[in-house]
Protein backbone atom coordinates (compact mmCIF):
# COMPACT_ATOMS: atom_id res chain seq x y z
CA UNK A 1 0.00 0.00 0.00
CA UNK A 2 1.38 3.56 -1.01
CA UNK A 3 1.99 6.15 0.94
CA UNK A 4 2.06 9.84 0.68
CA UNK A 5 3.85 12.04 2.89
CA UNK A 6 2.37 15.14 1.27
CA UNK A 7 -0.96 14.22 1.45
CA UNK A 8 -0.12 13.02 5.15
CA UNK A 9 1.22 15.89 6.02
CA UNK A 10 -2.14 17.87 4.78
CA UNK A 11 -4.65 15.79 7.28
CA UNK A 12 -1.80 16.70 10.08
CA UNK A 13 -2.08 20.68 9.27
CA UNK A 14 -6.01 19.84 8.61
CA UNK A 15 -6.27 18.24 12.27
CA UNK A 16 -3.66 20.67 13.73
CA UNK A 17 -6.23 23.84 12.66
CA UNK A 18 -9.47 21.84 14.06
CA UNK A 19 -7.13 20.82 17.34
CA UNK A 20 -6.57 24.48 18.26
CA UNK A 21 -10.15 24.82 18.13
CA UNK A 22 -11.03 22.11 20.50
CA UNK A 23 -10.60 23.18 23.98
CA UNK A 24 -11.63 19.87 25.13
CA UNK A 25 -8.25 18.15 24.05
CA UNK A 26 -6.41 21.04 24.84
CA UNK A 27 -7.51 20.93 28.53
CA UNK A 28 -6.21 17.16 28.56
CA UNK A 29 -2.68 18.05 27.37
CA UNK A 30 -2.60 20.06 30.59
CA UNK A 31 -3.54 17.01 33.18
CA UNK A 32 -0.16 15.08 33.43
CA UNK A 33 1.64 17.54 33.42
CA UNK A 34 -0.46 19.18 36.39
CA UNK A 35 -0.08 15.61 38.07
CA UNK A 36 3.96 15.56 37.24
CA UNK A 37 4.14 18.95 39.60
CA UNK A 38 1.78 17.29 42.57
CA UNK A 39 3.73 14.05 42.69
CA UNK A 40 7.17 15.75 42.68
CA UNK A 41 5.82 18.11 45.18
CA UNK A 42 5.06 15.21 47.37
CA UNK A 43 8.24 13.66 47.14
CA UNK A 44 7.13 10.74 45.31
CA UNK A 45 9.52 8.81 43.26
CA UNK A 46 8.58 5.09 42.78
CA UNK A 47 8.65 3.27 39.81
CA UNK A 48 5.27 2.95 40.12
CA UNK A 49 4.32 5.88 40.57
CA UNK A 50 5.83 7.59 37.49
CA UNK A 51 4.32 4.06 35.83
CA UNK A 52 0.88 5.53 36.63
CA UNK A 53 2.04 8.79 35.27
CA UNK A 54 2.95 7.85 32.25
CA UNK A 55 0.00 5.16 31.60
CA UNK A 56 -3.06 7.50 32.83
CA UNK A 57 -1.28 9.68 30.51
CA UNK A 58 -1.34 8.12 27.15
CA UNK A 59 -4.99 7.66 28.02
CA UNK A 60 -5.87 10.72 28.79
CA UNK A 61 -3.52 12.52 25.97
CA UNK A 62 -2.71 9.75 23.14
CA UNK A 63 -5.75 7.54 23.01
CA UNK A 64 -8.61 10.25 24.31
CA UNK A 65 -7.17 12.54 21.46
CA UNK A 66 -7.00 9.76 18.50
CA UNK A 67 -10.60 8.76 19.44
CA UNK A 68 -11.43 12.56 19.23
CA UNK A 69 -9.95 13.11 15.82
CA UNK A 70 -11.77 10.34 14.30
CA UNK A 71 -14.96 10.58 16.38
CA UNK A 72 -15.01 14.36 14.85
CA UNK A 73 -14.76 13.59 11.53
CA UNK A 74 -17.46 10.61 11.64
CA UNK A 75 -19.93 13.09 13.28
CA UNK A 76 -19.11 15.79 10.95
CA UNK A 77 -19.50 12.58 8.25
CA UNK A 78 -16.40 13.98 6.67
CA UNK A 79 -14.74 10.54 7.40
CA UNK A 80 -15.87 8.44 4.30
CA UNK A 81 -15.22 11.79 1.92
CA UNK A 82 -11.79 11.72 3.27
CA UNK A 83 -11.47 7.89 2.35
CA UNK A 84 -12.79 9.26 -1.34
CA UNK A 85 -10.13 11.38 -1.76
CA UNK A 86 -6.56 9.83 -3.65
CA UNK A 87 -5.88 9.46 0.07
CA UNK A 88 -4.68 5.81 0.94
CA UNK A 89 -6.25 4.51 4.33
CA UNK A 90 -2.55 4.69 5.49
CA UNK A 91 -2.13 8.44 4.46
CA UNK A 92 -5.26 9.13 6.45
CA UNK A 93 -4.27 7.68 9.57
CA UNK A 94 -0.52 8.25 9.63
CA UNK A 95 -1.86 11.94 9.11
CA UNK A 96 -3.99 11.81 11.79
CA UNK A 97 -2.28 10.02 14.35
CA UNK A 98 0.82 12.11 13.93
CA UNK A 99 -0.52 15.47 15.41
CA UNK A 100 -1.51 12.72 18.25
CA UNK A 101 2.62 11.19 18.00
CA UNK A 102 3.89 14.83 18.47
CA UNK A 103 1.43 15.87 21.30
CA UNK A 104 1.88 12.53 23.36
CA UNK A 105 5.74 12.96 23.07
CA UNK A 106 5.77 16.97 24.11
CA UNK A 107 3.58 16.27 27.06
CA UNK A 108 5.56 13.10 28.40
CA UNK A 109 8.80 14.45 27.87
CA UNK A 110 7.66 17.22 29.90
CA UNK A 111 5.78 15.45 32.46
CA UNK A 112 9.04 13.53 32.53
CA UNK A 113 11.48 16.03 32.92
CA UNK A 114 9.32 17.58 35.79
CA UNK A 115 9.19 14.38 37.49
CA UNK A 116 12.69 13.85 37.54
CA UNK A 117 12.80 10.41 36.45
CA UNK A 118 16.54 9.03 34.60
CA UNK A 119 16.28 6.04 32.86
CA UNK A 120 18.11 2.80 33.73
CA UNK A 121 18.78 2.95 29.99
CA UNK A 122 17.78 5.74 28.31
CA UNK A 123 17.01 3.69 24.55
CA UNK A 124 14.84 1.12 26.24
CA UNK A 125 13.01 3.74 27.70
CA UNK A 126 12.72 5.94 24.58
CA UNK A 127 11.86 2.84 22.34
CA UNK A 128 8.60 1.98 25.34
CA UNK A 129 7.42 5.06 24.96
CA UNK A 130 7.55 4.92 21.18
CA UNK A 131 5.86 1.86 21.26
CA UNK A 132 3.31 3.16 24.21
CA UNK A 133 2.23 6.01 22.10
CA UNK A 134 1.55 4.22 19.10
CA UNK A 135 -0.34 1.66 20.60
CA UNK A 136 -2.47 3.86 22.43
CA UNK A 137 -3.19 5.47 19.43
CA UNK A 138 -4.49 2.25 17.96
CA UNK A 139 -6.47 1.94 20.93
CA UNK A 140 -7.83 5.12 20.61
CA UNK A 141 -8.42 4.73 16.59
CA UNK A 142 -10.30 1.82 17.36
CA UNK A 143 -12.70 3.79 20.06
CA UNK A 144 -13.01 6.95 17.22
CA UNK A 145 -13.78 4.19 15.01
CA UNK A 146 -17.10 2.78 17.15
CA UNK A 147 -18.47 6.49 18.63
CA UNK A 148 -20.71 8.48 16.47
CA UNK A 149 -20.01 11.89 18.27
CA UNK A 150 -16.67 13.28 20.51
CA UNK A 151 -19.05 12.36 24.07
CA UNK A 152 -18.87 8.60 22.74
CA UNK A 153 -15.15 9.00 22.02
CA UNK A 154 -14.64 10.45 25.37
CA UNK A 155 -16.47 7.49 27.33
CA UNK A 156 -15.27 4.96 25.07
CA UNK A 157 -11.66 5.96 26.56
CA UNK A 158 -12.62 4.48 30.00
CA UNK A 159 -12.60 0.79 29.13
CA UNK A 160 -8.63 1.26 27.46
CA UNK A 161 -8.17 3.26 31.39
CA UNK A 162 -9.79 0.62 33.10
CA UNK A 163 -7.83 -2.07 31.22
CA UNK A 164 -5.16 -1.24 30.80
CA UNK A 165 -3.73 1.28 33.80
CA UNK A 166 -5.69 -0.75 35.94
CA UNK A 167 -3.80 -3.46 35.35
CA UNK A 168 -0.77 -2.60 37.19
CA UNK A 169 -2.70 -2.48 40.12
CA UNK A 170 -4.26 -5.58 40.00
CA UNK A 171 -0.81 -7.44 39.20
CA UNK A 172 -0.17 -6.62 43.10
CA UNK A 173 -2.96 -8.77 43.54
CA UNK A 174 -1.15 -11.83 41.85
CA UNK A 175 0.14 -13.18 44.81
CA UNK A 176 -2.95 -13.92 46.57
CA UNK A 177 -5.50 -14.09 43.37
CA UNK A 178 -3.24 -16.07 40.82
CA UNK A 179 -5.71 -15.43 38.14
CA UNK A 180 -4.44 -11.55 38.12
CA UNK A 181 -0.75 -13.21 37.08
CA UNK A 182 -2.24 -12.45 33.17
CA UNK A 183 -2.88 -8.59 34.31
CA UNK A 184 1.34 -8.90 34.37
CA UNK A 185 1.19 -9.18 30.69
CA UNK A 186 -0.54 -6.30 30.07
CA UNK A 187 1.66 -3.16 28.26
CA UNK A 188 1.30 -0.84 31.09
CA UNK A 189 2.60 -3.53 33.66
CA UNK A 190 5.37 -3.99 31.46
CA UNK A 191 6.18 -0.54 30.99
CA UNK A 192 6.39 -0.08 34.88
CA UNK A 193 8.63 -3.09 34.64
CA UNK A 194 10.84 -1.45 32.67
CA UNK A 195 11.06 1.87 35.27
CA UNK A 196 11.96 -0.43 37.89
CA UNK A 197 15.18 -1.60 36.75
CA UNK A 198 17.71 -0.83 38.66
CA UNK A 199 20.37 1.59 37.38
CA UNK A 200 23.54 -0.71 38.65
CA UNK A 201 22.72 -3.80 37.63
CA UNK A 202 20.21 -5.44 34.65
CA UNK A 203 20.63 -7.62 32.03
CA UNK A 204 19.91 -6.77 28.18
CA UNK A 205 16.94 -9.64 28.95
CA UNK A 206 15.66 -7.10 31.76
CA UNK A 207 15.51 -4.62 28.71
CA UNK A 208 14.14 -7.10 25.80
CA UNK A 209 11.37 -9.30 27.77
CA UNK A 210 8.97 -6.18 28.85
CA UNK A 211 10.05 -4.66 25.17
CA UNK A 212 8.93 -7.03 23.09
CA UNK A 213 5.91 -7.85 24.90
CA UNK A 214 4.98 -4.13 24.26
CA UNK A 215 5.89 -3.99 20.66
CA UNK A 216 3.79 -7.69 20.43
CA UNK A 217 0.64 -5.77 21.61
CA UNK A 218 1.50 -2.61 19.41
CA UNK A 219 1.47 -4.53 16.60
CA UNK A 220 -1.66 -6.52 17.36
CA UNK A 221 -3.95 -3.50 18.29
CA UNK A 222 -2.35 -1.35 15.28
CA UNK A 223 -3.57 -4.59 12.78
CA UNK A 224 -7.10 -4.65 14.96
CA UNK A 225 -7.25 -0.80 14.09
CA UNK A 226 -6.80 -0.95 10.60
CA UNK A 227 -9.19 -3.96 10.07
CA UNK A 228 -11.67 -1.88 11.91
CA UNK A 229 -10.91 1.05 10.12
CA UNK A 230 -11.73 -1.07 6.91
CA UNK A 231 -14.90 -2.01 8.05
CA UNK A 232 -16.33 0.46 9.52
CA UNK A 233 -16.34 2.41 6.20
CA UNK A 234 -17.84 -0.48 3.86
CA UNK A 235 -20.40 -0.71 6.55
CA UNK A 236 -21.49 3.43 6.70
């Protein structure tokens, strides 16, 4: 499947223009970086802690704003005259979801940076959050995909919340439920995984194992998106 960067780079400057109108998704770029300042200011500096930073996060930044974009355009029904245009199905959403790419990463590297959080290694770390942002933004195509206005986009965001950052808190329930073991697998537990390595001592298999069990999720839900996406315009 072609792509087009210049006709990629128009539904970015498209979305940018109806972004900076849409004070909803503006207000949410503002929340971890309000929660960044609160948890330094209380001194707190666990793994997970910054783990629930960065995962409430992406959900409330990379997949609330995805779901948005697409939401928008399927209640403006502007969505399935996009898909007439020469536009490939990959030039619409690599358009779309890199406005969402460039928010996500402005507003964790500066939630980051206020937390004060150093990396055991700092290209594990970068290549999670890579990974993190793009498969929240699957997640969040796939909720644009199924709402027919932004209210449905914004409560379809609080399964992907309740699934996934709420798994890292019921992984500490493991030990005495062993049916929550599975919640271990989930990308956000990995990801605080990852932010607990110590600094002194790991092992590149303390860097690959949470990793690629990210990047094996990222590429299911990014498939499961672009089915979807498929779909959901032969059926409108």
């Amino acid at each position: 499947m072609s792509i087009s960067l210049k006709r990629a780079g128009a539904i970015f400057v498209k979305d940018y223009k109806e972004f900076s109108r849409n004070y909803a998704i503006s207000i949410m770029l503002i929340f971890p970086i309000l929660l960044a300042v609160l948890f330094r200011g209380a001194g707190l500096s666990m793994p997970e802690v910054i783990g629930f930073l960065l995962n409430i996060s992406l959900v409330l930044v990379t997949c609330f704003a995805q779901a948005c974009l697409i939401a928008e355009e399927k209640e403006r029904n502007t969505l399935r005259s996009l898909m007439m245009t020469p536009a490939t199905i990959m030039d619409v959403l690599i358009g779309k979801s890199a406005l969402v790419f460039v928010m996500s990463s402005v507003v964790l590297a500066i939630s980051i940076f206020i937390f004060g959080y150093e990396p055991a290694n700092i290209w594990a770390f970068a290549a999670a959050i890579i990974l993190s942002i793009i498969l929240y933004t699957a997640a969040g195509t796939i909720c644009g995909l199924f709402s027919k206005t932004l209210l449905e986009a914004s409560l379809s965001i609080i399964p992907v919340a309740a699934i996934f950052s709420g798994a890292t808190g019921g992984a500490l329930l493991a030990d005495d439920y062993p049916i929550f073991k599975v919640l271990d697998y989930m990308p956000s537990s990995q990801l605080v995984h990852l932010l607990g390595i110590p600094h002194t001592s790991f092992t590149i298999g303390d860097l690959l194992n949470p990793l690629l069990i990210i990047l094996a999720w990222t590429v299911v839900l990014t498939i499961v998106s672009l089915v979807f996406y498929q779909r959901r315009l032969k059926d409108e």
